[in-house]
Structures are given as C-alpha cells and as structure tokens.
N, C-alpha and C. Protein backbone atom coordinates (compact mmCIF):
# COMPACT_ATOMS: atom_id res chain seq x y z
N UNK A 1 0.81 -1.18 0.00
CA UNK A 1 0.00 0.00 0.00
C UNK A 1 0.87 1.26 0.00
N UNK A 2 2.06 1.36 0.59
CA UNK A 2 2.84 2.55 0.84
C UNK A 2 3.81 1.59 0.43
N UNK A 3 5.01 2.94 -0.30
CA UNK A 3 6.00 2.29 -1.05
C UNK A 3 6.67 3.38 -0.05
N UNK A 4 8.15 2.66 0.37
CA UNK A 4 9.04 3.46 1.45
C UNK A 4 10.69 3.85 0.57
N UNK A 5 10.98 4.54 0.20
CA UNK A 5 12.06 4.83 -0.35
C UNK A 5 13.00 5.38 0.25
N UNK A 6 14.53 5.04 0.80
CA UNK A 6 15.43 5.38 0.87
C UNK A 6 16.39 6.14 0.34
N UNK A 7 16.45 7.66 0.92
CA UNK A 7 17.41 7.71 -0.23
C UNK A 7 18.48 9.16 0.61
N UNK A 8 19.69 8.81 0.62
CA UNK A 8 20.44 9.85 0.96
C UNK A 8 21.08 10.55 0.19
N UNK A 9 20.74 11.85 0.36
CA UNK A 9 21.34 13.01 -0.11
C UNK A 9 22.67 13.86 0.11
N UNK A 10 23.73 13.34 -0.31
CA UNK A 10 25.09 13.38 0.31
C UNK A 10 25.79 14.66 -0.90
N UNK A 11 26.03 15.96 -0.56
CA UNK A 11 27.13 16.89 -1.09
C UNK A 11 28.31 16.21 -1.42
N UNK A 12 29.12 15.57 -0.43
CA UNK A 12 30.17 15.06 -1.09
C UNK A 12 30.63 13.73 -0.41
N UNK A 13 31.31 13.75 -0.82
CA UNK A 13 31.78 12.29 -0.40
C UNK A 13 32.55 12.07 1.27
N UNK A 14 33.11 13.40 2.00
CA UNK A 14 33.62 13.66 3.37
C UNK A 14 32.53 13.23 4.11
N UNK A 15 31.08 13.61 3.54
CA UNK A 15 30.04 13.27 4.52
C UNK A 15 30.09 11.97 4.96
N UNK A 16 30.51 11.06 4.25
CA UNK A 16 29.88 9.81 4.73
C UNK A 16 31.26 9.46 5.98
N UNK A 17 32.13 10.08 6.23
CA UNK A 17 33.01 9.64 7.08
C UNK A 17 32.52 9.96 8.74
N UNK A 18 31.63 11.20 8.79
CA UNK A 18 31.03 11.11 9.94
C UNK A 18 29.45 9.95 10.22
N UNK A 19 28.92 9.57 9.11
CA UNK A 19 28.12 9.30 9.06
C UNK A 19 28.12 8.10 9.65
N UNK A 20 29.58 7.42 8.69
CA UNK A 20 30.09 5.67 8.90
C UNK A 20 30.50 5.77 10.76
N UNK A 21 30.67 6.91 10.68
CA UNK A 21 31.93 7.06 12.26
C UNK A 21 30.32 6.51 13.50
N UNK A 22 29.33 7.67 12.97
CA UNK A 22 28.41 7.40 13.81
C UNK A 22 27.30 6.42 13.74
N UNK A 23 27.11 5.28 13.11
CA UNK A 23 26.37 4.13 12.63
C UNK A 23 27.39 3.27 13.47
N UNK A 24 28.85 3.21 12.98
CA UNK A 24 29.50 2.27 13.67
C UNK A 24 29.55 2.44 15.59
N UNK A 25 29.73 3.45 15.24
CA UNK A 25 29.88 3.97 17.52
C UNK A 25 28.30 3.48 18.11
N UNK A 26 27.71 3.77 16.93
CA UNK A 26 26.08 3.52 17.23
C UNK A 26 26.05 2.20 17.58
N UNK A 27 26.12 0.97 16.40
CA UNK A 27 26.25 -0.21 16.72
C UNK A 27 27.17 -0.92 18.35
N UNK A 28 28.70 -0.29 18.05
CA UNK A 28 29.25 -0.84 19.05
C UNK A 28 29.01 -0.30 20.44
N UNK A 29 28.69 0.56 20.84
CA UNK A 29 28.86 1.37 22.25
C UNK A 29 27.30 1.71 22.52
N UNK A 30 26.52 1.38 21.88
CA UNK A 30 24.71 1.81 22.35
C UNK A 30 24.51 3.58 21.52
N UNK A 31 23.20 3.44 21.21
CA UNK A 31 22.85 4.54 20.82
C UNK A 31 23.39 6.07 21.18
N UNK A 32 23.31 5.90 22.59
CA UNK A 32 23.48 7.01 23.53
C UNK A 32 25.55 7.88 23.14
N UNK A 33 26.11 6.59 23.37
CA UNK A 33 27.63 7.45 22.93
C UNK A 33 27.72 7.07 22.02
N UNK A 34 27.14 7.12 20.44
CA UNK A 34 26.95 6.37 19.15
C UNK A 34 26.76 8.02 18.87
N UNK A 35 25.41 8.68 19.22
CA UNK A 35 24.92 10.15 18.49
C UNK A 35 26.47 11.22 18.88
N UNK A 36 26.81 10.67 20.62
CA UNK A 36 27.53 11.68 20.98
C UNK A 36 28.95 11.65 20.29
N UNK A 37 29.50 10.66 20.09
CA UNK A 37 30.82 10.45 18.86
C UNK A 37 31.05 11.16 17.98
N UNK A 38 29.35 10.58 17.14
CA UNK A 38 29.19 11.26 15.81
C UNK A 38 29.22 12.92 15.73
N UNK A 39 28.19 13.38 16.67
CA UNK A 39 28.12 14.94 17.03
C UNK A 39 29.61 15.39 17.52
N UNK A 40 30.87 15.03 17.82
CA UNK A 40 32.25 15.37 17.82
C UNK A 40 32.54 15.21 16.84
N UNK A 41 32.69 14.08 15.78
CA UNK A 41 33.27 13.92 14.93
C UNK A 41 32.70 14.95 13.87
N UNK A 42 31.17 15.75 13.57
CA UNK A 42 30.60 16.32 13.10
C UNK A 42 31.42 17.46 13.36
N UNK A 43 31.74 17.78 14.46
CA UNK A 43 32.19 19.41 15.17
C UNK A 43 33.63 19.33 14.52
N UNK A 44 34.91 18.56 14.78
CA UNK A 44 36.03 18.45 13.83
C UNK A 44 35.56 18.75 13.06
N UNK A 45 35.09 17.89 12.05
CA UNK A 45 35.18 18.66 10.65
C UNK A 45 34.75 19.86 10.40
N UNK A 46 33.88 20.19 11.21
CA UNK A 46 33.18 22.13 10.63
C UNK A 46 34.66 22.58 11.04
N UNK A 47 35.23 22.46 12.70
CA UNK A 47 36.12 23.35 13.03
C UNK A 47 37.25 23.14 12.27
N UNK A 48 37.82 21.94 11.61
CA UNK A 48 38.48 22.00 10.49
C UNK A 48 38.70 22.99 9.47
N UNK A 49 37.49 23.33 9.01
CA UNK A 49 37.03 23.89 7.84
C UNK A 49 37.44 25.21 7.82
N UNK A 50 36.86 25.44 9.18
CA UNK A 50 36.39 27.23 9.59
C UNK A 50 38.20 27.40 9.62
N UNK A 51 38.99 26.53 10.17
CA UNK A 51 40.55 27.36 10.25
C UNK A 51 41.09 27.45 9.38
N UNK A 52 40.78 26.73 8.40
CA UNK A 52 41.50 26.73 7.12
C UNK A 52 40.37 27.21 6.10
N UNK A 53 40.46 28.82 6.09
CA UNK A 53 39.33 28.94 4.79
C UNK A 53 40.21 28.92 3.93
N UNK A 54 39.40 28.82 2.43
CA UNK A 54 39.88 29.12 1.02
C UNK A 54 40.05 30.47 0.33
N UNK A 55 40.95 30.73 0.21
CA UNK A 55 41.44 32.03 -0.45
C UNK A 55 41.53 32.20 -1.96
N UNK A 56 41.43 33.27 -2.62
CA UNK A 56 41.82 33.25 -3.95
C UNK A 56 42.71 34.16 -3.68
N UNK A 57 43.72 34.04 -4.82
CA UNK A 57 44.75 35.63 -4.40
C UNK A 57 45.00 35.94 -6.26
N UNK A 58 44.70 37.20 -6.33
CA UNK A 58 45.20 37.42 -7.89
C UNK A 58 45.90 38.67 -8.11
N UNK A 59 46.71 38.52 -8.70
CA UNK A 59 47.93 39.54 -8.88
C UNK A 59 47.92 40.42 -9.64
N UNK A 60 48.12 41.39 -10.18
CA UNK A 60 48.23 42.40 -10.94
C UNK A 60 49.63 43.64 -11.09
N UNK A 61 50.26 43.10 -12.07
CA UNK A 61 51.60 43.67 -12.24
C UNK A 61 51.43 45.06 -12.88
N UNK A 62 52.03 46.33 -12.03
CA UNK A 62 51.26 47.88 -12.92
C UNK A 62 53.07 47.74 -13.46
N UNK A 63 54.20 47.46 -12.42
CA UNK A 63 55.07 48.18 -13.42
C UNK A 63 56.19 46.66 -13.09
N UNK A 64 57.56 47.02 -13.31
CA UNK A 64 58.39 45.98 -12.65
C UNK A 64 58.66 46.03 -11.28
N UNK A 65 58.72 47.53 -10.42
CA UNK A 65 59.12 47.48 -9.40
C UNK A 65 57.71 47.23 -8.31
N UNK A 66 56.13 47.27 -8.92
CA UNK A 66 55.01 47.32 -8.32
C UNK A 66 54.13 45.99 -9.01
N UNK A 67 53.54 45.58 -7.80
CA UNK A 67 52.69 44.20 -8.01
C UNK A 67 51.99 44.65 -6.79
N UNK A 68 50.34 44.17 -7.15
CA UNK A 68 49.38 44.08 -6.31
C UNK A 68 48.34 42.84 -6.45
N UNK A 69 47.92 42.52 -4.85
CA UNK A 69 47.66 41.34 -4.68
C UNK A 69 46.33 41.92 -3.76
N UNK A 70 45.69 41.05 -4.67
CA UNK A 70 43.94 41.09 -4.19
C UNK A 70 43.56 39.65 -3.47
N UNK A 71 43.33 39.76 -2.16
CA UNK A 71 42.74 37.89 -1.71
C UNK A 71 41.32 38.60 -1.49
N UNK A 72 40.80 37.31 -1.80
CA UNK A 72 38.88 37.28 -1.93
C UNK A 72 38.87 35.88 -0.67
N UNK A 73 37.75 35.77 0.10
CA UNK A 73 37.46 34.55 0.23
C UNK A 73 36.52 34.40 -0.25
N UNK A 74 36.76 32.62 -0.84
CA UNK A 74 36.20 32.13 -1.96
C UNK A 74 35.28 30.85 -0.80
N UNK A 75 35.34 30.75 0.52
CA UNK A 75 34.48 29.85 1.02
C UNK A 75 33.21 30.40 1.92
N UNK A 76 32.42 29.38 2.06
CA UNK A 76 31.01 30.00 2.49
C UNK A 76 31.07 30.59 3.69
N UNK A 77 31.98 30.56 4.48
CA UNK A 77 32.31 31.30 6.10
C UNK A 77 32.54 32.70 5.54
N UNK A 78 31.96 33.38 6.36
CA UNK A 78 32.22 34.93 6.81
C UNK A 78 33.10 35.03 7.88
N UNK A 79 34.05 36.19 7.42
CA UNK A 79 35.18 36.36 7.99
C UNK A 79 34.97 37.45 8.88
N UNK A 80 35.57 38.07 10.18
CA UNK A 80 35.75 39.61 10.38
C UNK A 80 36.85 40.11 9.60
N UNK A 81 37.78 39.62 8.87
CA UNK A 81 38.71 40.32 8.21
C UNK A 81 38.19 40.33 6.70
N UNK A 82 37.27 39.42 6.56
CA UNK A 82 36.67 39.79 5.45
C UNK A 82 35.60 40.73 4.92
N UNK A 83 34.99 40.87 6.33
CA UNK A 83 34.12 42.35 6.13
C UNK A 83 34.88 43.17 6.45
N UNK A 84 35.99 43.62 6.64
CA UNK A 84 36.97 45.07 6.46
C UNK A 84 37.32 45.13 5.44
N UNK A 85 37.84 43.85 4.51
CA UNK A 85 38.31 44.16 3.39
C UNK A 85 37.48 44.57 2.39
N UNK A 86 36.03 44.03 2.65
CA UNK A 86 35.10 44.32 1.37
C UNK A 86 34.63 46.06 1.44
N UNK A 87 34.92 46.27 2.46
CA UNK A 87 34.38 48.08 2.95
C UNK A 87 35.72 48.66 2.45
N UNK A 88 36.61 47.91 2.66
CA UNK A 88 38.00 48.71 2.25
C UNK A 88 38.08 48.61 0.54
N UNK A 89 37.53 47.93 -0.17
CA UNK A 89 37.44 47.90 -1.67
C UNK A 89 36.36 49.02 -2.13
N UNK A 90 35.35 49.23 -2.08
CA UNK A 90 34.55 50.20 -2.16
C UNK A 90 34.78 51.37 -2.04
C-alpha cells in the first residue's frame, strides 16, 4: 500500500566519514555514545574547515618594481577580516 524509499542526499563524499563514524559507535557502544561520537566527529570537521578557509589571491603587475595582490574569500564562512576588506574595496 505505501512504497518506502530510501534515499540519501550526500554533497560530497567527506560526509559519509562522519556518518560511517556514527552508525559504527552507534552499533558498538549503544545509541546514547553512538549520536555523541558522531556529534564530535561532526564538530572536527566544521572546526576543520572554519581554520582553514579558502582564499583566492590574484595579482596584478602595474610596473616591474610594483605588483598588487587582491585575496577574496572564496568559502562560504564569513570572515571579520573579510568584512573590512570588502568596505576597504569600495
């Protein structure tokens, strides 16, 4: 009567390393320090992320003795040094 479909929706492929981390802690150690594992292992990776953002940097040569260097961040975190710089471009 009802058809049940499975289906996970995964961005990339890093996801499934917390996922596996917390199914397995789940199985071996009981539900209870199974979610709480996973929810650390979840927090690494964001705080991973957040210290190491992605930069673009592009250069622009006006003479031989002058070069200028523009960095953008190019990842979804908002920076405080990145809202000075965008007020400082304007």
């Amino acid at each position: 009567m009802y058809k049940h479909n499975l289906t996970v929706n995964i961005i990339s492929e890093v996801d499934l390393i917390p996922m596996a981390v917390t199914f397995v802690a789940g199985l071996a150690l009981g539900l209870d320090y199974g979610m709480l594992i996973g929810i650390g292992v979840n927090l690494m990776f964001i705080l991973y992320n957040a210290a190491r953002p992605k930069v673009r940097v592009c250069s622009l040569t006006v003479s031989k003795l002058l070069v200028c260097y523009k960095i953008q961040n190019v990842s979804k975190i908002n920076y405080l040094i990145n809202n000075h710089v965008n007020r400082w471009e304007r």
